[in-house]
Protein backbone atom coordinates (compact mmCIF):
# COMPACT_ATOMS: atom_id res chain seq x y z
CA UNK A 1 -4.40 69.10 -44.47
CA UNK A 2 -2.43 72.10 -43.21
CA UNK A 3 0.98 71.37 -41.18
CA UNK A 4 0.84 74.56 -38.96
CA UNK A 5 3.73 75.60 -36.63
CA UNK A 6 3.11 77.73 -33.79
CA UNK A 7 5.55 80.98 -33.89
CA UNK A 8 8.49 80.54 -31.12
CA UNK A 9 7.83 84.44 -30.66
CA UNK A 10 4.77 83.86 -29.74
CA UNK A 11 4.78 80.92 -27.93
CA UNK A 12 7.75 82.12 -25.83
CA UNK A 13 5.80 85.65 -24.65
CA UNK A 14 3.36 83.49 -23.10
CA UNK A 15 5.18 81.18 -21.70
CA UNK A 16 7.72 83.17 -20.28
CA UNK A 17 5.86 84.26 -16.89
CA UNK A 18 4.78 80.56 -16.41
CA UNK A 19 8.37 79.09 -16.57
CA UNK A 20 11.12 78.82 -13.53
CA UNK A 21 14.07 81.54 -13.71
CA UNK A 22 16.54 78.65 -12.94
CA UNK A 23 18.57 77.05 -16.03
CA UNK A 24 16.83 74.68 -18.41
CA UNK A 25 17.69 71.06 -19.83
CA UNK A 26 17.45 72.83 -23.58
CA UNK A 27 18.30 76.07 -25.52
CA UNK A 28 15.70 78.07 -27.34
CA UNK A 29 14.56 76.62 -30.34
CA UNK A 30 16.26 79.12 -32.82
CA UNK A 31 16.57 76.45 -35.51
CA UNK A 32 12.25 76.30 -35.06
CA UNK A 33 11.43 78.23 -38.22
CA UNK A 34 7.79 78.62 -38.16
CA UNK A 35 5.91 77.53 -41.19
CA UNK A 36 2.57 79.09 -40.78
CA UNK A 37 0.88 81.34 -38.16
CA UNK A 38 -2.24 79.40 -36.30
CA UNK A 39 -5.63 80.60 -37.87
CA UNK A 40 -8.12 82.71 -36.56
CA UNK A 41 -11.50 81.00 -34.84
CA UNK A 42 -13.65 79.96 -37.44
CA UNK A 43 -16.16 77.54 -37.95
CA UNK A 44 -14.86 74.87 -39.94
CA UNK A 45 -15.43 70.76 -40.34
CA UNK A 46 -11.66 70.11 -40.74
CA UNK A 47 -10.51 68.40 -38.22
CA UNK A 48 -7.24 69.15 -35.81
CA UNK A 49 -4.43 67.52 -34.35
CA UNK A 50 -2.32 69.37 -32.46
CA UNK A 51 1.32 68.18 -30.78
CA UNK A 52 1.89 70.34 -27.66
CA UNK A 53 5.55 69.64 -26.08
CA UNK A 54 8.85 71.02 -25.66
CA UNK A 55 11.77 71.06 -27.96
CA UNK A 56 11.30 67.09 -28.95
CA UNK A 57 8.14 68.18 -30.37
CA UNK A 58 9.11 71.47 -31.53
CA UNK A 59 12.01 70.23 -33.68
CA UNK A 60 15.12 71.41 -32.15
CA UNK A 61 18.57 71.33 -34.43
CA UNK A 62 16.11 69.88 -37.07
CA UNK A 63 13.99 71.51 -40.01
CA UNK A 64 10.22 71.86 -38.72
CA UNK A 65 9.43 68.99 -41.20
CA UNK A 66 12.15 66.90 -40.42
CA UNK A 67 10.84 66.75 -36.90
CA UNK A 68 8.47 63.69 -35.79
CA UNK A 69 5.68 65.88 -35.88
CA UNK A 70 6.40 67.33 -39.23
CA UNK A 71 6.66 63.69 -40.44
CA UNK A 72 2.91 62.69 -38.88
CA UNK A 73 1.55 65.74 -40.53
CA UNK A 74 3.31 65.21 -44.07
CA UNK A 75 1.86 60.80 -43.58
CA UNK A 76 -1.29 62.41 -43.02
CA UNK A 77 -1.56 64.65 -45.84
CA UNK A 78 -0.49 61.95 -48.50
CA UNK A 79 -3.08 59.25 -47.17
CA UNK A 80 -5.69 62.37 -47.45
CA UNK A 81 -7.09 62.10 -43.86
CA UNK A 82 -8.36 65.52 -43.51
CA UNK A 83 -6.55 66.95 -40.58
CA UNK A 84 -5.15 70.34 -39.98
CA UNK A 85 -1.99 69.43 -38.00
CA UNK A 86 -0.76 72.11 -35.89
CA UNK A 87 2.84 72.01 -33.95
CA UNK A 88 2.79 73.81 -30.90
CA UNK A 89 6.15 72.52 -29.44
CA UNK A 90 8.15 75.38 -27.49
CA UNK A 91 12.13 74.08 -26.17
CA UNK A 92 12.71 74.53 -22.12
CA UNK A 93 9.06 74.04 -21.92
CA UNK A 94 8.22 72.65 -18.30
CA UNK A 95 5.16 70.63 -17.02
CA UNK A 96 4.34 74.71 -15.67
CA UNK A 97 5.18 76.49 -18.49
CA UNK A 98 2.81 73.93 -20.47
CA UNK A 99 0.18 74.14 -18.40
CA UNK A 100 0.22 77.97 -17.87
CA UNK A 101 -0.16 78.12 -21.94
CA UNK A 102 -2.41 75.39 -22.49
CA UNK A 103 -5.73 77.53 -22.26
CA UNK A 104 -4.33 80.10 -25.06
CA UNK A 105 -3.09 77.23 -27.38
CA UNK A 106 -6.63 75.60 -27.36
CA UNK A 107 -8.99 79.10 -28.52
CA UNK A 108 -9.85 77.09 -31.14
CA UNK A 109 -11.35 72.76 -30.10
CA UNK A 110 -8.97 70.06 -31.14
CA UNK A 111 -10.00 66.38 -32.23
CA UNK A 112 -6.38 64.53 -30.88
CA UNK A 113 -4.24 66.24 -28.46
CA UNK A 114 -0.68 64.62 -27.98
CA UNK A 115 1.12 65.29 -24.84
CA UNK A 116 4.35 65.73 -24.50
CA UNK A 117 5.44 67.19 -21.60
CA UNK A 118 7.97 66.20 -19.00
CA UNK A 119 11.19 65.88 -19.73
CA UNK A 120 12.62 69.47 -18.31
CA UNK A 121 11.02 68.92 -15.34
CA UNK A 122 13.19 65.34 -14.54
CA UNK A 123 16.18 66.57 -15.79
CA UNK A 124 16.35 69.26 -13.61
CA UNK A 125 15.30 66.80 -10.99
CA UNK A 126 11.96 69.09 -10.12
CA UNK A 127 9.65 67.16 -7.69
CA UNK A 128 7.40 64.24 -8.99
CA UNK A 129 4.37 65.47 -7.08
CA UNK A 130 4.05 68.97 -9.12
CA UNK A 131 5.29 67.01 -12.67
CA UNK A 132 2.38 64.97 -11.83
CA UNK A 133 0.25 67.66 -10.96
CA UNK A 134 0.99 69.82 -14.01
CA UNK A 135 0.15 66.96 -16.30
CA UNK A 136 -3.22 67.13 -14.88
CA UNK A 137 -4.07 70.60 -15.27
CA UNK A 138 -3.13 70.76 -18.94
CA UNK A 139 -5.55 67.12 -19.52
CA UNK A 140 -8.40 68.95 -17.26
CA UNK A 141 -8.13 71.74 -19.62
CA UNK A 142 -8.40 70.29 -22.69
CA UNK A 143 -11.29 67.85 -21.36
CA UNK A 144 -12.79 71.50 -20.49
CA UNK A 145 -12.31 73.53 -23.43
CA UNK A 146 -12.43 70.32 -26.19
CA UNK A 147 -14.76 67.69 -24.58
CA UNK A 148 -14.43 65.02 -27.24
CA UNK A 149 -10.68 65.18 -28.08
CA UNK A 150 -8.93 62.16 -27.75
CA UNK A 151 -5.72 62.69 -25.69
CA UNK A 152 -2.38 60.88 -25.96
CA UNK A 153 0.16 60.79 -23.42
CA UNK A 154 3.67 60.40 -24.57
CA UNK A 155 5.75 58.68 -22.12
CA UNK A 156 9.05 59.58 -21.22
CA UNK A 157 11.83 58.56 -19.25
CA UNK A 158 14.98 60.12 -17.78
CA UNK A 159 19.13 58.84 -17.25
CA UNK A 160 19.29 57.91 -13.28
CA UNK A 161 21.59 61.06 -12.89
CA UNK A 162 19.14 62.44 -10.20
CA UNK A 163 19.08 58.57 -8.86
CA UNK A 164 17.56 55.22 -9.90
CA UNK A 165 14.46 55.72 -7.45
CA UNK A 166 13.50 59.29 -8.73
CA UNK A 167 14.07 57.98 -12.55
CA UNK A 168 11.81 54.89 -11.77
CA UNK A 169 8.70 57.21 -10.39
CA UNK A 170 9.15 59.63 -13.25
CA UNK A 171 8.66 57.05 -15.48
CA UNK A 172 5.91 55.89 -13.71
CA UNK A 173 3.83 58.77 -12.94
CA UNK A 174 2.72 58.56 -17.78
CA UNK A 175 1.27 55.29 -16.65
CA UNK A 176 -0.35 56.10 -13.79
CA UNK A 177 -1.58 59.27 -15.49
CA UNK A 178 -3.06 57.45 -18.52
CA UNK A 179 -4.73 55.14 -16.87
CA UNK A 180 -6.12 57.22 -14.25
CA UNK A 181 -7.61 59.50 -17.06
CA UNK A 182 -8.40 56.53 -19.98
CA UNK A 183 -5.66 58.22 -21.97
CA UNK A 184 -3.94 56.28 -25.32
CA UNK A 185 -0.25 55.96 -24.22
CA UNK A 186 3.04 55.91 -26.48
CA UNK A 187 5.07 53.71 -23.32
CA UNK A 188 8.21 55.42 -24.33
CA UNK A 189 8.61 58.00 -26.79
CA UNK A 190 12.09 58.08 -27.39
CA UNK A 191 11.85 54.28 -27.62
CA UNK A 192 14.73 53.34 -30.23
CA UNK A 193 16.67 56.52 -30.16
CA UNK A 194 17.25 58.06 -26.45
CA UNK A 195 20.68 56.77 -25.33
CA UNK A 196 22.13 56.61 -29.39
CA UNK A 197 24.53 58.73 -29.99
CA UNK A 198 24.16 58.13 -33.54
CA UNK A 199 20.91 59.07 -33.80
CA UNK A 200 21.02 62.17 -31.34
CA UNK A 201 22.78 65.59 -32.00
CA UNK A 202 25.77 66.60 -30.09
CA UNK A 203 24.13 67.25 -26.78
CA UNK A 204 22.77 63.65 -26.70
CA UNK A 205 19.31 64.87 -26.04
CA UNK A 206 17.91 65.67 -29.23
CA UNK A 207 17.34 63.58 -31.85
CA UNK A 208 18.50 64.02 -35.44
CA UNK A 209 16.79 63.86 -38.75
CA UNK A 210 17.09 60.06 -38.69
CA UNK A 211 16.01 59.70 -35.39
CA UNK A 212 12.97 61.91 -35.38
CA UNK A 213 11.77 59.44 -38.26
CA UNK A 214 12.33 56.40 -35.94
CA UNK A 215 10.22 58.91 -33.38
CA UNK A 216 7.49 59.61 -36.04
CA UNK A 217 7.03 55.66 -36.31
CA UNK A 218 6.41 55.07 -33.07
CA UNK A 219 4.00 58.13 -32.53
CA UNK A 220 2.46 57.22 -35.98
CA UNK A 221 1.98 53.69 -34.80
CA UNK A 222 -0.27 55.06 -31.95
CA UNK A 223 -2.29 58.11 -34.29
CA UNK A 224 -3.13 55.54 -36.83
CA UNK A 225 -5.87 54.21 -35.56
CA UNK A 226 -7.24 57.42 -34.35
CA UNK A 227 -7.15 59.02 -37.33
CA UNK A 228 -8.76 56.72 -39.86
């Protein structure tokens, strides 16, 4: 197995056009070292997992293998599954930005594709209707460019600070969305740490080492199956 992060250089040039000029929820992910550059296309039976998110996934305030992703690929490698695991989390990522980059991150066909994608877009209270919208796109481009990847949708949910209605149908729309499209879903995936301080950094939105593990068990308890 190889634990691949994505290059924030890289991922930022692309994603730059697709994202809103306004303020985002999070900072760049300066902290995002990346570990390896992705590969070139080539034929080859190993098969791919790849995390695509914002700054939860990409690691922010954490080393890239302290982050839950980091954690899934370093379970992975020690039980010998035979996955190249590739991290292509970018912070201030929006549903847009996401699926504006989606096409470019997938050159090369994936076997699991987690989703997480989301969170920007309720915290700067963007409407439901394109959050819900976006979240199609990127699945209808990864059922078009990897036709047997297995998606899953990580839920997440927002503080009522933009009201209790528009928090309710945000959460909503990752269960409508999975079960409109058959998708596996992780309910919540924050479940345990969002709302801790202790297990958040300063800004109460990221987690910290010890919470991305508590993160990495609940995604893990959702790959597991898939990846046996």
């Amino acid at each position: 197995m190889k634990f691949l992060h994505l290059p924030f250089a890289a991922l930022l040039g692309l994603a730059l056009t697709a994202c809103n000029a306004g303020p985002t929820a999070e900072q760049p992910a300066a902290s995002a070292t990346p570990v390896a550059t992705a590969p070139a296309a080539a034929k080859t039976s190993t098969k791919r997992l790849l995390f695509f998110g914002n700054s939860l996934t990409a690691g922010y305030g954490v080393e890239p293998e302290e982050a839950f992703a980091g954690l899934i690929g370093n379970k992975i490698d020690s039980l010998k599954l035979g996955y190249e695991v590739i991290n292509a989390g970018l912070s201030g990522e929006t549903t847009a930005g996401g699926r504006s980059r989606v096409s470019w991150i997938l050159k090369q066909p994936v076997d699991i594709f987690v989703l997480e994608l989301g969170g920007n877009d309720g915290l700067r209270g963007l409407p439901l209707s394109a959050t819900r919208e976006n979240l199609q796109g990127i699945i209808d481009t990864v059922r078009r460019r990897s036709p047997g990847a297995q998606i899953v949708l990580a839920g997440m949910q927002i503080p009522p600070n933009m009201g209790q209605s528009y928090a309710n149908d945000f959460k909503a729309i990752y269960q409508e969305i999975a079960a409109k499209n058959h998708l596996v879903l992780i309910p919540f995936l924050l479940e345990g740490v969002g709302g801790d301080r202790s297990l958040n950094q300063a800004d109460g939105i990221h987690p910290t080492a010890a919470g991305h593990r508590i993160v990495a068990r609940t995604v893990w308890a959702v790959l597991q199956p898939l990846v046996r």
